[in-house]
N, C-alpha and C. Protein backbone atom coordinates (compact mmCIF):
# COMPACT_ATOMS: atom_id res chain seq x y z
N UNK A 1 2.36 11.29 -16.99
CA UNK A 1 2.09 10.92 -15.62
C UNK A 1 3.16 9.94 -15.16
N UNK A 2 3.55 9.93 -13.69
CA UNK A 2 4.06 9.46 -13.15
C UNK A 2 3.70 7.71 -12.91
N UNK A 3 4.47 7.02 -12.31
CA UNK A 3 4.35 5.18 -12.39
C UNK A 3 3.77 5.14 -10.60
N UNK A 4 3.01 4.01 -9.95
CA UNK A 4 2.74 3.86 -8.77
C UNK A 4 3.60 2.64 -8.79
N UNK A 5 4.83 2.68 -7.75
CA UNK A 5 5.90 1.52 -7.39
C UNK A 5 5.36 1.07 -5.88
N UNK A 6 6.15 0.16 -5.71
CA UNK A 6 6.47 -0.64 -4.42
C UNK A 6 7.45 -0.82 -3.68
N UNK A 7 7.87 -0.50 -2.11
CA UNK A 7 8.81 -0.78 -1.60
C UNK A 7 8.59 -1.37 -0.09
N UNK A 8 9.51 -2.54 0.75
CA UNK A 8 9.71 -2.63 1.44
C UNK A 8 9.94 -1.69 2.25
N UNK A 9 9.52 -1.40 3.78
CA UNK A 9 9.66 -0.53 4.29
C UNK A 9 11.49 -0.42 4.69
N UNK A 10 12.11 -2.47 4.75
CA UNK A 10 12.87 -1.91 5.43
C UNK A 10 14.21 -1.69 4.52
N UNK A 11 13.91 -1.32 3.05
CA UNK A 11 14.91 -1.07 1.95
C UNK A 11 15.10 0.49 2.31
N UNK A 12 16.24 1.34 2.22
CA UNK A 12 16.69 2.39 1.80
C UNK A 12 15.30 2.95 0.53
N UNK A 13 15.02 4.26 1.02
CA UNK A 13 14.03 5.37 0.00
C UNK A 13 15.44 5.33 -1.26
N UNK A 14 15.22 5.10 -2.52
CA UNK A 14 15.33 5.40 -3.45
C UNK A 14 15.27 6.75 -3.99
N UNK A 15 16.26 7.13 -5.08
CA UNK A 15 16.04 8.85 -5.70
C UNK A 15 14.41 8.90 -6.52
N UNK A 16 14.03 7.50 -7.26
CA UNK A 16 12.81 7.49 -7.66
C UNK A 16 11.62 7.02 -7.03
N UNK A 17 11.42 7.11 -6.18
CA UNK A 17 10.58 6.55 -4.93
C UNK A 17 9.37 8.06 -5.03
N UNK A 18 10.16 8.98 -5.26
CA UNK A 18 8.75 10.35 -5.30
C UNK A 18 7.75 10.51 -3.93
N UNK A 19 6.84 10.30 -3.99
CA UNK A 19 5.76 10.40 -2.46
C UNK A 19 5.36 9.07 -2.30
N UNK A 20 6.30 8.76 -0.81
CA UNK A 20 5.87 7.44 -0.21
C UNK A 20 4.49 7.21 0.56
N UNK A 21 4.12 6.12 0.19
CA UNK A 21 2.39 6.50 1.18
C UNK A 21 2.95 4.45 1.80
N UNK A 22 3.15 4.89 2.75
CA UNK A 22 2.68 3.54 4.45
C UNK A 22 1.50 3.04 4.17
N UNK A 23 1.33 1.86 3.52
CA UNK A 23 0.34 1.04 3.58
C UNK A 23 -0.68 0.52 4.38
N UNK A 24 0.44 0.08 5.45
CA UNK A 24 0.18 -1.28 6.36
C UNK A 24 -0.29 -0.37 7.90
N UNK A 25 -1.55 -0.85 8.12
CA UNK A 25 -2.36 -0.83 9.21
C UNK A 25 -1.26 -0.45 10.55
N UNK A 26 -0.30 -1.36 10.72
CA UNK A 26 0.69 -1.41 11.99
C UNK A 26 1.95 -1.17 11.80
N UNK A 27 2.48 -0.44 12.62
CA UNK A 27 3.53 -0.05 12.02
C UNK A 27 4.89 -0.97 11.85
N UNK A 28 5.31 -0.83 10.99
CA UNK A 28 6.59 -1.91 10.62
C UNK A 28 7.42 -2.35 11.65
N UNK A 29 7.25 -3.99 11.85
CA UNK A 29 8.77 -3.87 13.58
C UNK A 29 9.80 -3.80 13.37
N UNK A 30 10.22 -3.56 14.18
CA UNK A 30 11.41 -2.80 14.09
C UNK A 30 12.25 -1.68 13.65
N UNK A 31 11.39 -1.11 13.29
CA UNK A 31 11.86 0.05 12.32
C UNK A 31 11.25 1.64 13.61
N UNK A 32 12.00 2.61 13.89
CA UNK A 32 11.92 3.92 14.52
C UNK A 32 11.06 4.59 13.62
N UNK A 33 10.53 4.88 14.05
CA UNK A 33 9.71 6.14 13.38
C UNK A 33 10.56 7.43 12.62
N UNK A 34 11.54 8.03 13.08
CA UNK A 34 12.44 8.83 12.51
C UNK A 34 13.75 7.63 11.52
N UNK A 35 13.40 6.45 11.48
CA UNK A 35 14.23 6.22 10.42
C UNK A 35 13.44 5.57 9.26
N UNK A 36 11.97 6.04 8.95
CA UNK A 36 11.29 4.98 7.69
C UNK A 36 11.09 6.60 7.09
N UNK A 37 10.99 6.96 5.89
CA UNK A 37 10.86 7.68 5.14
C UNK A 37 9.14 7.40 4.48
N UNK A 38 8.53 8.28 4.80
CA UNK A 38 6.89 8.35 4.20
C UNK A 38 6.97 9.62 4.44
N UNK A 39 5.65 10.35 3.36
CA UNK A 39 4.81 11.51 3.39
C UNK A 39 3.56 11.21 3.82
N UNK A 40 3.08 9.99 3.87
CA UNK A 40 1.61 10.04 4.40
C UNK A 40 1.20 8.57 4.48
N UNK A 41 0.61 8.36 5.54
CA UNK A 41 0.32 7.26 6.42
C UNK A 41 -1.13 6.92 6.17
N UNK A 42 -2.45 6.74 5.61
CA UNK A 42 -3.45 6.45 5.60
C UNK A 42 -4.07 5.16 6.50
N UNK A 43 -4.05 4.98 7.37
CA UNK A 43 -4.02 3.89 7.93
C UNK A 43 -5.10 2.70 7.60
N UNK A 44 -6.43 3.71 7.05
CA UNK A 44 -7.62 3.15 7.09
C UNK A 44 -7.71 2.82 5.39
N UNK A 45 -6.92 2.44 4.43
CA UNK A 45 -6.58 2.25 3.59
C UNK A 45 -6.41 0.71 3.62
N UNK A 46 -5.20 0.28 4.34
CA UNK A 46 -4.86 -1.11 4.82
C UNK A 46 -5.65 -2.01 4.87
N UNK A 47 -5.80 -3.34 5.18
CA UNK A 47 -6.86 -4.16 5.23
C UNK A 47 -7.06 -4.42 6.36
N UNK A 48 -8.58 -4.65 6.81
CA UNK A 48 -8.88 -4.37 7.92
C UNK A 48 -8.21 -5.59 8.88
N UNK A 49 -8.11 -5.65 10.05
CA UNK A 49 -7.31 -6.35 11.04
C UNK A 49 -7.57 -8.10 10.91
N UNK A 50 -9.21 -8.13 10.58
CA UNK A 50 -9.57 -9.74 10.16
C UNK A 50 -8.99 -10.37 8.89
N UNK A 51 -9.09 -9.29 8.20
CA UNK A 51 -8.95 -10.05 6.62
C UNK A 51 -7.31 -10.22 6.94
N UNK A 52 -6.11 -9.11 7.62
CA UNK A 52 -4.87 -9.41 7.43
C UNK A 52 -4.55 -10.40 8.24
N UNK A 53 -5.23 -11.06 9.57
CA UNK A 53 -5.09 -12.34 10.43
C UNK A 53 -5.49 -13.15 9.83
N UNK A 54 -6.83 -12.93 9.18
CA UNK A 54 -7.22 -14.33 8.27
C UNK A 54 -6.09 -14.82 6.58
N UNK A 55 -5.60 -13.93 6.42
CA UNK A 55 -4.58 -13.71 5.47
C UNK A 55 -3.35 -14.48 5.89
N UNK A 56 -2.71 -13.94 6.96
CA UNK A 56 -1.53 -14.30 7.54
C UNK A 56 -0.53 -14.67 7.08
N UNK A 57 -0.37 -13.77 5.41
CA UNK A 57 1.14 -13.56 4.67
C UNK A 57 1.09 -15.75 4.10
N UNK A 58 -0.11 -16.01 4.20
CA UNK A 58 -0.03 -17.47 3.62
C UNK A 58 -0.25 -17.86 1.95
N UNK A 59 0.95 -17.71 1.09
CA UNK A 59 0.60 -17.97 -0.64
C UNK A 59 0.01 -18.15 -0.79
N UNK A 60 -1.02 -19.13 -0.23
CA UNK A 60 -2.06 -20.37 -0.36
C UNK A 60 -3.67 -19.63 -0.40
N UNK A 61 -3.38 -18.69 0.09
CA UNK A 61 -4.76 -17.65 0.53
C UNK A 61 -4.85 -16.33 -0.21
N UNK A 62 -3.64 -16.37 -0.94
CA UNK A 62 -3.45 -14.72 -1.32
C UNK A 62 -4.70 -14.49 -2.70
N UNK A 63 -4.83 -15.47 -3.53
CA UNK A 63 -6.09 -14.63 -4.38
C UNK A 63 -7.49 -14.78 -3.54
N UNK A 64 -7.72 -14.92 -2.55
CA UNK A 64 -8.65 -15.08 -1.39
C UNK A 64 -8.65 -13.97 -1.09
N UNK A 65 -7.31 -13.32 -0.63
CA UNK A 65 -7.05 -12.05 0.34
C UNK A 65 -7.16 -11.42 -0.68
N UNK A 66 -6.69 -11.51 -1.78
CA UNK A 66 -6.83 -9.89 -3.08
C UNK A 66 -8.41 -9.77 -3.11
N UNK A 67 -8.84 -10.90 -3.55
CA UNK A 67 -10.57 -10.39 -3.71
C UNK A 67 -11.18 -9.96 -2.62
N UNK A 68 -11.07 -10.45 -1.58
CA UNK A 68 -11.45 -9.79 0.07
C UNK A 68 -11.24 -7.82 0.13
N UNK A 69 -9.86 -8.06 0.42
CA UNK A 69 -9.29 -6.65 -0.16
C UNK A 69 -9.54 -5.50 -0.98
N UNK A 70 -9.61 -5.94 -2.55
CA UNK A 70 -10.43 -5.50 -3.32
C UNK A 70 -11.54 -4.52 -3.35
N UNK A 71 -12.50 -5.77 -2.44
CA UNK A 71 -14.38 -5.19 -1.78
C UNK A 71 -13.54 -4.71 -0.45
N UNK A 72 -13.00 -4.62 -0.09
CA UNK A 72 -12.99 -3.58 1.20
C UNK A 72 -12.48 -2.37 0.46
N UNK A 73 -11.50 -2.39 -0.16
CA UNK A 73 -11.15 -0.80 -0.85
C UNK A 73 -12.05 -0.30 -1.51
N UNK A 74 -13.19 -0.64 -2.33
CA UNK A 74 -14.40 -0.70 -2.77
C UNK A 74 -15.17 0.04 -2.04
N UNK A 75 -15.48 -0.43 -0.61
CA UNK A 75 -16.34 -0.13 0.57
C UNK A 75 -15.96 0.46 0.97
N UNK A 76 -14.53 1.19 1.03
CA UNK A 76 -13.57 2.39 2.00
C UNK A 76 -14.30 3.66 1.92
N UNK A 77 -14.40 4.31 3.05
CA UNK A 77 -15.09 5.39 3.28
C UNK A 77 -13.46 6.37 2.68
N UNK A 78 -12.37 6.04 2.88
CA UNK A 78 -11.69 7.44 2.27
C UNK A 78 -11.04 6.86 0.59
N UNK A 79 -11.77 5.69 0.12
CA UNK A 79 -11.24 5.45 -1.19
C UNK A 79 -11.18 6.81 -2.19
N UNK A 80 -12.25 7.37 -2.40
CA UNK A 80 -12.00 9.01 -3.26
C UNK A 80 -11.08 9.36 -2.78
N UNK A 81 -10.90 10.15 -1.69
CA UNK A 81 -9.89 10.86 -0.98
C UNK A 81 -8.70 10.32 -1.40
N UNK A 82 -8.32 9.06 -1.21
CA UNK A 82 -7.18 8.04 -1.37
C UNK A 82 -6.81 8.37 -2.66
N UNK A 83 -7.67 8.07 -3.75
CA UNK A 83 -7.51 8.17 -4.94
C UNK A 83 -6.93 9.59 -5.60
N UNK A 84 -7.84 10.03 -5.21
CA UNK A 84 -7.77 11.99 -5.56
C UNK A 84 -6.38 12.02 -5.22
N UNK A 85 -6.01 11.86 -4.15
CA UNK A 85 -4.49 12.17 -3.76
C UNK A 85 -3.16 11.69 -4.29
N UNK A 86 -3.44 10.55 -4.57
CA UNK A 86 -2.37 10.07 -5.40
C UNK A 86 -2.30 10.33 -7.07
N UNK A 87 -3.52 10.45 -7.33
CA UNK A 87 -3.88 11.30 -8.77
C UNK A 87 -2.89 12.48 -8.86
N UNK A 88 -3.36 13.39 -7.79
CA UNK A 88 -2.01 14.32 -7.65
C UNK A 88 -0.92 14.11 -7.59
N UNK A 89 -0.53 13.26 -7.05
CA UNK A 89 0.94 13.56 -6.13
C UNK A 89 1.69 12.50 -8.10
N UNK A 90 0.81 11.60 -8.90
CA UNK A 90 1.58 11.25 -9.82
C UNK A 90 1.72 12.18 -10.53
N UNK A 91 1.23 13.36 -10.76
CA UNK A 91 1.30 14.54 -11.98
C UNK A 91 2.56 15.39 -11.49
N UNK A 92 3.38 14.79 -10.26
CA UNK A 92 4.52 15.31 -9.39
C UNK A 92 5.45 14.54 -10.05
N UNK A 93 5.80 13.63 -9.34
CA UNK A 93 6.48 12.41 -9.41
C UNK A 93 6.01 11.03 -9.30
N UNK A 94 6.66 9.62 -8.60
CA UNK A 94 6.19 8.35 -8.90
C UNK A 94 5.74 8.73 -7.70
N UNK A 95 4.76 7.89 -6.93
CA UNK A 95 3.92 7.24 -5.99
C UNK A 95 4.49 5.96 -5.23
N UNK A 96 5.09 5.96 -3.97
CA UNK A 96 5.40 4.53 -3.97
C UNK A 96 4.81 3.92 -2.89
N UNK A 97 4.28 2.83 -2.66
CA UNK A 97 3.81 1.87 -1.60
C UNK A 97 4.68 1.42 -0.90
N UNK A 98 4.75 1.68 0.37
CA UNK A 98 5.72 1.31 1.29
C UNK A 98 4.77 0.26 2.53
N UNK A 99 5.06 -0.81 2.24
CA UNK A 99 4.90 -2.02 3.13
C UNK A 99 5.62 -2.71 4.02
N UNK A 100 5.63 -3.48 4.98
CA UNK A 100 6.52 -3.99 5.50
C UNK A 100 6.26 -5.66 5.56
N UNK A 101 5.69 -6.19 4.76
CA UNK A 101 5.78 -8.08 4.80
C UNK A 101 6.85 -8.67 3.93
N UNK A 102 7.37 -9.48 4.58
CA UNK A 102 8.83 -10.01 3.93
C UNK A 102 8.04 -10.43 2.90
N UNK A 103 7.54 -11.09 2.03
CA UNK A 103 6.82 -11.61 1.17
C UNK A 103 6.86 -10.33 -0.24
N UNK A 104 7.75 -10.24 -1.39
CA UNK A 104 7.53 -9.36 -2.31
C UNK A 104 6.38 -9.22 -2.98
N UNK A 105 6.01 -10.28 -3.59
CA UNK A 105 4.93 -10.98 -4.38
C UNK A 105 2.97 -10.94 -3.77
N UNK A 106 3.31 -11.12 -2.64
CA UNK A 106 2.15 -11.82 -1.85
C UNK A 106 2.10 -10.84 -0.50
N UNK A 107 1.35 -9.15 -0.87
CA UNK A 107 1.18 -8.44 -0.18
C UNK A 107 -0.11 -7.54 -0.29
N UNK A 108 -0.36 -6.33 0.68
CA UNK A 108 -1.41 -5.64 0.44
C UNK A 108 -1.43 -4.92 -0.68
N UNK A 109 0.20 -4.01 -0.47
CA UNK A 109 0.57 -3.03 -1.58
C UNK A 109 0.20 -3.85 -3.16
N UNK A 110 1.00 -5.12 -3.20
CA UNK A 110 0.96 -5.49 -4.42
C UNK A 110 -0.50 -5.25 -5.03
N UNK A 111 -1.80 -6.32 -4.22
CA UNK A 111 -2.82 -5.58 -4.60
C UNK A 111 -3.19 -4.09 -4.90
N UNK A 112 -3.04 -3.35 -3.64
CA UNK A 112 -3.34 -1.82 -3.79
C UNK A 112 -3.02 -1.00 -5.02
N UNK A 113 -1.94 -1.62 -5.54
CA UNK A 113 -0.83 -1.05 -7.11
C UNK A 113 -1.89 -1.42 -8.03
N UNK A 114 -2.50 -2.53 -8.15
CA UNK A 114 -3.44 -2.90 -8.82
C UNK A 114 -4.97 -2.80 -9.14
N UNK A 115 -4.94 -2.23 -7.94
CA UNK A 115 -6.45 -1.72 -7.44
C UNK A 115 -6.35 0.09 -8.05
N UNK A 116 -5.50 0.88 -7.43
CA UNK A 116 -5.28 1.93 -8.15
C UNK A 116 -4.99 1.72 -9.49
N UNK A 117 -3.76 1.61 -9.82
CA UNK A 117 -4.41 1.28 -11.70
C UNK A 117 -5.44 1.15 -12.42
N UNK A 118 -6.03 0.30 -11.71
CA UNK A 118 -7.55 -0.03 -12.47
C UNK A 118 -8.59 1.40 -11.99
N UNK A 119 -8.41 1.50 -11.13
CA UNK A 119 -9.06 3.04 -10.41
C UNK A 119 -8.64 4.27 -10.97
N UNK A 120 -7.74 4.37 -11.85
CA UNK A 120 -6.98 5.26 -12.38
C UNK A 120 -7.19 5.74 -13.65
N UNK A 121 -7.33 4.05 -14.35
CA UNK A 121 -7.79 3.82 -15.84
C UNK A 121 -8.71 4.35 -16.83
């Protein structure tokens, strides 16, 4: 099986990047729609609009926001779906999370990588 990676939306797609899935609720600024590279957009995946304002990309909050996060992916009405799909698409190639918060470390994806893994396991 294939690895689930991470990328900035606004880095260049990689040859090992495989099926990009768009994380983030809103779409990345600045970036055109014909120039970000994804196969699939889940929107309702993302964290919901409170938890990412109450979040607000602040270090200080982020194991706050992972456990928040967490129970919402938990509670997601398309978590199977979500899952099932990327189950597939790793028996292809890698899986990659494409986000857009300047922050490498201290993001949704980072959780989500972690949340699938363990969902995977």
């Amino acid at each position: 099986m294939y690895e689930v990676k991470i990328r900035r939306a606004y880095i260049e797609k990689g040859e090992e990047d495989g099926y990009n899935i768009l994380v983030d609720r809103l779409w990345p600024r600045g970036i055109k729609k014909e120039d970000l590279s994804f196969s699939w957009w889940p929107k309702e995946i993302a964290p919901s609009d409170e938890l990412r304002e109450r979040f607000g990309h602040d270090k200080d909050k982020f194991n706050d926001f992972k456990k928040s996060y967490k129970k919402e992916l938990e509670d997601n009405d398309i978590k199977d779906a979500f899952l099932d799909k990327v189950k597939t698409q790793l028996k292809k190639h890698n899986v990659t999370l494409v986000y857009g918060a300047k922050d490498e470390e201290h993001n949704q994806a980072v959780v989500l990588k972690e949340w699938i893994k363990k969902a995977l396991d």
